[in-house]
Protein backbone atom coordinates (compact mmCIF):
# COMPACT_ATOMS: atom_id res chain seq x y z
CA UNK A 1 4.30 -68.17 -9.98
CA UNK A 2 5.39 -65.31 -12.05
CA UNK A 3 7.95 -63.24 -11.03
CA UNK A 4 6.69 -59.28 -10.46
CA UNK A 5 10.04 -58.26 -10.87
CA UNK A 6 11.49 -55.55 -13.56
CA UNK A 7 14.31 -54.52 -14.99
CA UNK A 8 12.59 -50.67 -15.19
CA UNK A 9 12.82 -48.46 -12.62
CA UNK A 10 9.56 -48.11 -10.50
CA UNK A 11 8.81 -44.55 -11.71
CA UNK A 12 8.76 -45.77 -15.85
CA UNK A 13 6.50 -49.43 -15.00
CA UNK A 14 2.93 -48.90 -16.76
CA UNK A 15 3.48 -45.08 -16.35
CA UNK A 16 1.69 -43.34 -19.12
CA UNK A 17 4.05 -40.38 -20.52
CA UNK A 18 3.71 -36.67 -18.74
CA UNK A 19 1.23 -34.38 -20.73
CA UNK A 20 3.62 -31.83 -22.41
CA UNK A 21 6.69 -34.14 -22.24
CA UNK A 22 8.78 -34.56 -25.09
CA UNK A 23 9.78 -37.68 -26.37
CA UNK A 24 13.57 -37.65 -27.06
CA UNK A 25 15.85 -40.48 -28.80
CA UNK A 26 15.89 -43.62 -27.18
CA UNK A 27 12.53 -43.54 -25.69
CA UNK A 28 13.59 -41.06 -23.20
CA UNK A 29 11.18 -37.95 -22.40
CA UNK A 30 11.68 -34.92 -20.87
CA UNK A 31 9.54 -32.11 -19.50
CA UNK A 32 9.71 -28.70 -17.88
CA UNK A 33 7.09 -26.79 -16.19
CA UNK A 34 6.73 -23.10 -14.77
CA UNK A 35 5.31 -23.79 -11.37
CA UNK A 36 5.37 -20.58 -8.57
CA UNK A 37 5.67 -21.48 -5.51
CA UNK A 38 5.01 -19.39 -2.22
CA UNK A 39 5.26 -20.60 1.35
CA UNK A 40 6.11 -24.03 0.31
CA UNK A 41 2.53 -23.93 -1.74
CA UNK A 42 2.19 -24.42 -5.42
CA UNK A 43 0.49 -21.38 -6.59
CA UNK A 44 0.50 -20.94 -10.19
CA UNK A 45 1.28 -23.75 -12.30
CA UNK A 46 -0.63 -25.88 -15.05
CA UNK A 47 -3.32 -26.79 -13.23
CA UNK A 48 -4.14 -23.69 -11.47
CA UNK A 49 -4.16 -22.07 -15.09
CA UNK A 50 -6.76 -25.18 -16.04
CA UNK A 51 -9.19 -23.93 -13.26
CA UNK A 52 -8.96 -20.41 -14.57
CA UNK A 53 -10.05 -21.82 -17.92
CA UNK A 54 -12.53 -24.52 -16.49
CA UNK A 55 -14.27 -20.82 -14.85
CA UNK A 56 -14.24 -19.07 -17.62
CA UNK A 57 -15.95 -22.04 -19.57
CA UNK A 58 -18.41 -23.38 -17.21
CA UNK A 59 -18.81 -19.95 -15.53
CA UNK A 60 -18.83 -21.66 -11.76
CA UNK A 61 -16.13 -22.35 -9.21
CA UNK A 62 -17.93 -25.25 -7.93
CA UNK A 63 -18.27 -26.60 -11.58
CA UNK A 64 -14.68 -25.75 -12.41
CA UNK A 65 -13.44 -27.31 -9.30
CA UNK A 66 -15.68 -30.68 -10.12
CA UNK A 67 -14.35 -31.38 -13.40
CA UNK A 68 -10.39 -31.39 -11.97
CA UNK A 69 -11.36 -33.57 -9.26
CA UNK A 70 -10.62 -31.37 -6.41
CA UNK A 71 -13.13 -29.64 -3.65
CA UNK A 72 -14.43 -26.45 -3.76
CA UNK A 73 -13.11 -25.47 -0.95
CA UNK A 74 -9.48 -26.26 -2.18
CA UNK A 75 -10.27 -24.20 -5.41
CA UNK A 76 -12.23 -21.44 -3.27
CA UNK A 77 -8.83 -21.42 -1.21
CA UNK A 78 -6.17 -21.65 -4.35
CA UNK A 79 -7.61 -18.91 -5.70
CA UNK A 80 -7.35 -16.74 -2.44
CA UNK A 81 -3.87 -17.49 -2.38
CA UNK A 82 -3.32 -16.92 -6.26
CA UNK A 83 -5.31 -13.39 -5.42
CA UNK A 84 -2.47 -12.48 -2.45
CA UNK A 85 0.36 -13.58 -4.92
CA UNK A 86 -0.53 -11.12 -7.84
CA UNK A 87 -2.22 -8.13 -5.60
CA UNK A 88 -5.44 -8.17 -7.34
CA UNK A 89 -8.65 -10.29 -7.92
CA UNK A 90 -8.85 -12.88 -10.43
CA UNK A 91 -12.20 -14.15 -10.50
CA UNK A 92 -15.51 -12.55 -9.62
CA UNK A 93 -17.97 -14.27 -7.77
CA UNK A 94 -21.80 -13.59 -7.88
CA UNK A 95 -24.16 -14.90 -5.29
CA UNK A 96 -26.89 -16.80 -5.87
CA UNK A 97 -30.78 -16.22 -6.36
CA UNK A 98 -33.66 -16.46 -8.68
CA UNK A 99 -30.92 -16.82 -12.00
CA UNK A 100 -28.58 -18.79 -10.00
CA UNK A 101 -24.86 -17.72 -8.78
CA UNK A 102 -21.79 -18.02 -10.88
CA UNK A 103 -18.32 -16.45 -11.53
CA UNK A 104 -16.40 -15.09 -14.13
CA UNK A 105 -12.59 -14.19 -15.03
CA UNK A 106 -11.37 -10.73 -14.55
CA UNK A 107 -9.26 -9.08 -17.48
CA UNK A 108 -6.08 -9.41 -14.66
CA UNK A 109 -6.43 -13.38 -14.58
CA UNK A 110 -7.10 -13.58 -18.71
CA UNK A 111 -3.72 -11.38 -18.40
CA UNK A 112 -2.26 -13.89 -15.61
CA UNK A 113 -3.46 -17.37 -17.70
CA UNK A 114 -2.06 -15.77 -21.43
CA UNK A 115 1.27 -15.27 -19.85
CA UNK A 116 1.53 -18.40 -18.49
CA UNK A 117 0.66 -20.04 -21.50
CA UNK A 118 3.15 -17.95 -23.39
CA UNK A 119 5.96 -18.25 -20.76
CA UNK A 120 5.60 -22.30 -20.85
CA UNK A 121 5.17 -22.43 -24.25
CA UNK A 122 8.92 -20.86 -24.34
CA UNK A 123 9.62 -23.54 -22.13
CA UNK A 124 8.78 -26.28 -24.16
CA UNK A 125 10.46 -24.69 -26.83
CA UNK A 126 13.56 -24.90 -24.72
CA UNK A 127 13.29 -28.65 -23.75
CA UNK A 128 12.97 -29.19 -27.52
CA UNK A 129 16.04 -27.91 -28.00
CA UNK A 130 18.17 -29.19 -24.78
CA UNK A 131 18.40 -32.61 -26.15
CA UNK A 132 20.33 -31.67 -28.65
CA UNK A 133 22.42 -29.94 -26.31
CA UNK A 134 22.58 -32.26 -23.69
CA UNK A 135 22.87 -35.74 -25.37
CA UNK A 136 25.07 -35.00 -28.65
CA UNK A 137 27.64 -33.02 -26.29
């Protein structure tokens, strides 16, 4: 019988690498991410900032919400909080009829999902650097 046993630890066995990690010397990776947090909830973070962009693209919640695997009511409800957070409305929602419902981005989440993007890129940029820091000290 083969053993099942390894000398990794359980989080690194058949693990693919994080999206956006960096691969540093030694086959180490590291990663950072911007993620706001209210309540205890994750608010804004990666994947919130994929819906927004799955919206904009597809033009539906329901669509969006599909193609990242979670419910629409979780993404009707994420966004609801994400609206509270910033004090203003991030998508716009049109009812249904004859040429079908939909929804679109307002100019405050293309504002909210640009920052992000910039902020995390800076981020990156960061954990690029810290290796250096960190493992040649």
């Amino acid at each position: 019988m083969k053993s099942t046993s390894s000398s990794s630890p359980p989080s690194e066995r058949g693990a693919r690498p994080c999206r956006n990690s960096i691969r540093w010397r030694s086959g180490a990776r590291a990663r950072a991410v911007l993620i706001v947090v209210s309540d205890g909830e994750k608010i804004i973070g990666p994947r919130f900032i994929q819906m927004l962009e799955e919206i904009d693209a597809r033009g539906s919640i329901r669509a969006a919400a599909a193609s990242l695997g979670i419910g629409y009511r979780h993404a009707l409800a994420w966004i609801r909080r994400a609206e509270l957070l910033v004090g203003a409305s991030l998508v716009g929602r049109h009812a249904g009829g004859p040429a079908g419902g939909g929804a679109s981005l307002t100019e405050k989440a293309r504002r909210v999902a640009r920052a992000y993007r910039r902020v995390n890129a800076s981020i990156y940029r960061l954990v690029e650097r810290a290796e250096r820091e960190i493992l040649d000290t």
